[in-house]
N, C-alpha and C. Protein backbone atom coordinates (compact mmCIF):
# COMPACT_ATOMS: atom_id res chain seq x y z
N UNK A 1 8.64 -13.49 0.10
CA UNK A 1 9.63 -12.51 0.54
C UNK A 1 9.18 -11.85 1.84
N UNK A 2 10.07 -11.45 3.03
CA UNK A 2 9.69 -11.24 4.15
C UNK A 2 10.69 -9.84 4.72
N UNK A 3 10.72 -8.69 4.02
CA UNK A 3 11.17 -7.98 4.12
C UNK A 3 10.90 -7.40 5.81
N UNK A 4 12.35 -6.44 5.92
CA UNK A 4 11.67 -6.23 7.56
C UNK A 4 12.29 -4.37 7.27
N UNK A 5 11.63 -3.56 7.92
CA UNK A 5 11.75 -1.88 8.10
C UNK A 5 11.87 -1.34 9.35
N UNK A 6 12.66 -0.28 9.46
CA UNK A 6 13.23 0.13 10.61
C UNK A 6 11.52 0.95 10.89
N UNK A 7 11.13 1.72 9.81
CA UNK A 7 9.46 2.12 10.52
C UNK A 7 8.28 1.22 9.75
N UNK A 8 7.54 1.75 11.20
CA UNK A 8 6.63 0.36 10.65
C UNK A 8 5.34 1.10 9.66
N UNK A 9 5.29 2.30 9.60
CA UNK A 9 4.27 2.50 8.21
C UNK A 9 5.29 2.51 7.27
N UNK A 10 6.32 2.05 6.37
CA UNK A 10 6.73 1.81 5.60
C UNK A 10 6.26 0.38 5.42
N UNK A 11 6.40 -0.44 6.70
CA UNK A 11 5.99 -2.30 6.41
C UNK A 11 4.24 -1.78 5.91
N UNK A 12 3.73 -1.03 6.52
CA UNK A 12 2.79 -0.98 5.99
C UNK A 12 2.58 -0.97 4.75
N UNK A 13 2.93 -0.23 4.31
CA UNK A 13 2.59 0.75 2.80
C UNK A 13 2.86 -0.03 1.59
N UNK A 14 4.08 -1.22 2.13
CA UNK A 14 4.92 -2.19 1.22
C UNK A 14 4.05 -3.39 1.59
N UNK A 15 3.43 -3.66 2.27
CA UNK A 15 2.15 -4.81 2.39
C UNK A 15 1.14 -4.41 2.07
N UNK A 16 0.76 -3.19 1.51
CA UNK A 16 -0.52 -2.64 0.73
C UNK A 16 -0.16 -2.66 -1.03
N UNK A 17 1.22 -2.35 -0.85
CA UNK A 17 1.89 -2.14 -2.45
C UNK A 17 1.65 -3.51 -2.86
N UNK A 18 2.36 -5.06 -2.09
CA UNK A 18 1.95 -6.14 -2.60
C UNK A 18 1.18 -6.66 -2.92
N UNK A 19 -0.55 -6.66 -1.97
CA UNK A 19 -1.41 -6.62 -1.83
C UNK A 19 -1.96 -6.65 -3.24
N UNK A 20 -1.87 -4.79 -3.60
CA UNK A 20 -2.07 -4.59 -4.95
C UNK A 20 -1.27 -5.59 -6.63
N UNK A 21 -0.53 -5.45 -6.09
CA UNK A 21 0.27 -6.39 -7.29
C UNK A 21 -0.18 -7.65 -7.18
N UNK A 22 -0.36 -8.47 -6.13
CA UNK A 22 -1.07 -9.51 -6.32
C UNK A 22 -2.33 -9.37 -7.04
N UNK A 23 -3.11 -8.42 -6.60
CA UNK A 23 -4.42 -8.76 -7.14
C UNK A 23 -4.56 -8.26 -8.80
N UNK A 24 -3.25 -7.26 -9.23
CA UNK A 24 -3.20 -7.12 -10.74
C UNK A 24 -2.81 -8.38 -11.22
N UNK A 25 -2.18 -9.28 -11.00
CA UNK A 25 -1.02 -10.17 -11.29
C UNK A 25 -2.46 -11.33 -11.58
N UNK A 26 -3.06 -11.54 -10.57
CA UNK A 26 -4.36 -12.76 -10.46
C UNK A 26 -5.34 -12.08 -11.53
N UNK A 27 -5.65 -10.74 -11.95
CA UNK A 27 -6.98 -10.59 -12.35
C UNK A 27 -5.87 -10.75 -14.09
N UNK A 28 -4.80 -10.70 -14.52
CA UNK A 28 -4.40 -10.72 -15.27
C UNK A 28 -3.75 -12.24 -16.18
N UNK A 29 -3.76 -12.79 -15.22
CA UNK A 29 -4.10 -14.33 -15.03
C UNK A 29 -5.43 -15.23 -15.55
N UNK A 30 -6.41 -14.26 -14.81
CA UNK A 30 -7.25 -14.85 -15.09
C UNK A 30 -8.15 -14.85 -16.26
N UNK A 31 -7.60 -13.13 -16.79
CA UNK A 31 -7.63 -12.76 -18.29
C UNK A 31 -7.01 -13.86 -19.32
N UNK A 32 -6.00 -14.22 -19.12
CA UNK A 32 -5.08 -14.93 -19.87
C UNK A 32 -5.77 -16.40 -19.68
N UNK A 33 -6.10 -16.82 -19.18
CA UNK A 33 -6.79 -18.71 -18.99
C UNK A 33 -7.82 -18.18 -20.16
């Protein structure tokens, strides 16, 4: 997904938010294997 924002610390903040969810999403993953 390639969302785009009229300000750019919002793109920020929403590429730190994903960031995070990825790395819950993988360590929860890796719980589960």
């Amino acid at each position: 997904l390639c969302v785009r924002f009229s300000r750019p610390y919002v793109e920020v903040v929403y590429s730190a938010l994903k960031g995070v969810a990825v790395e819950i999403i993988g360590s929860d993953l890796r719980l589960v294997q």
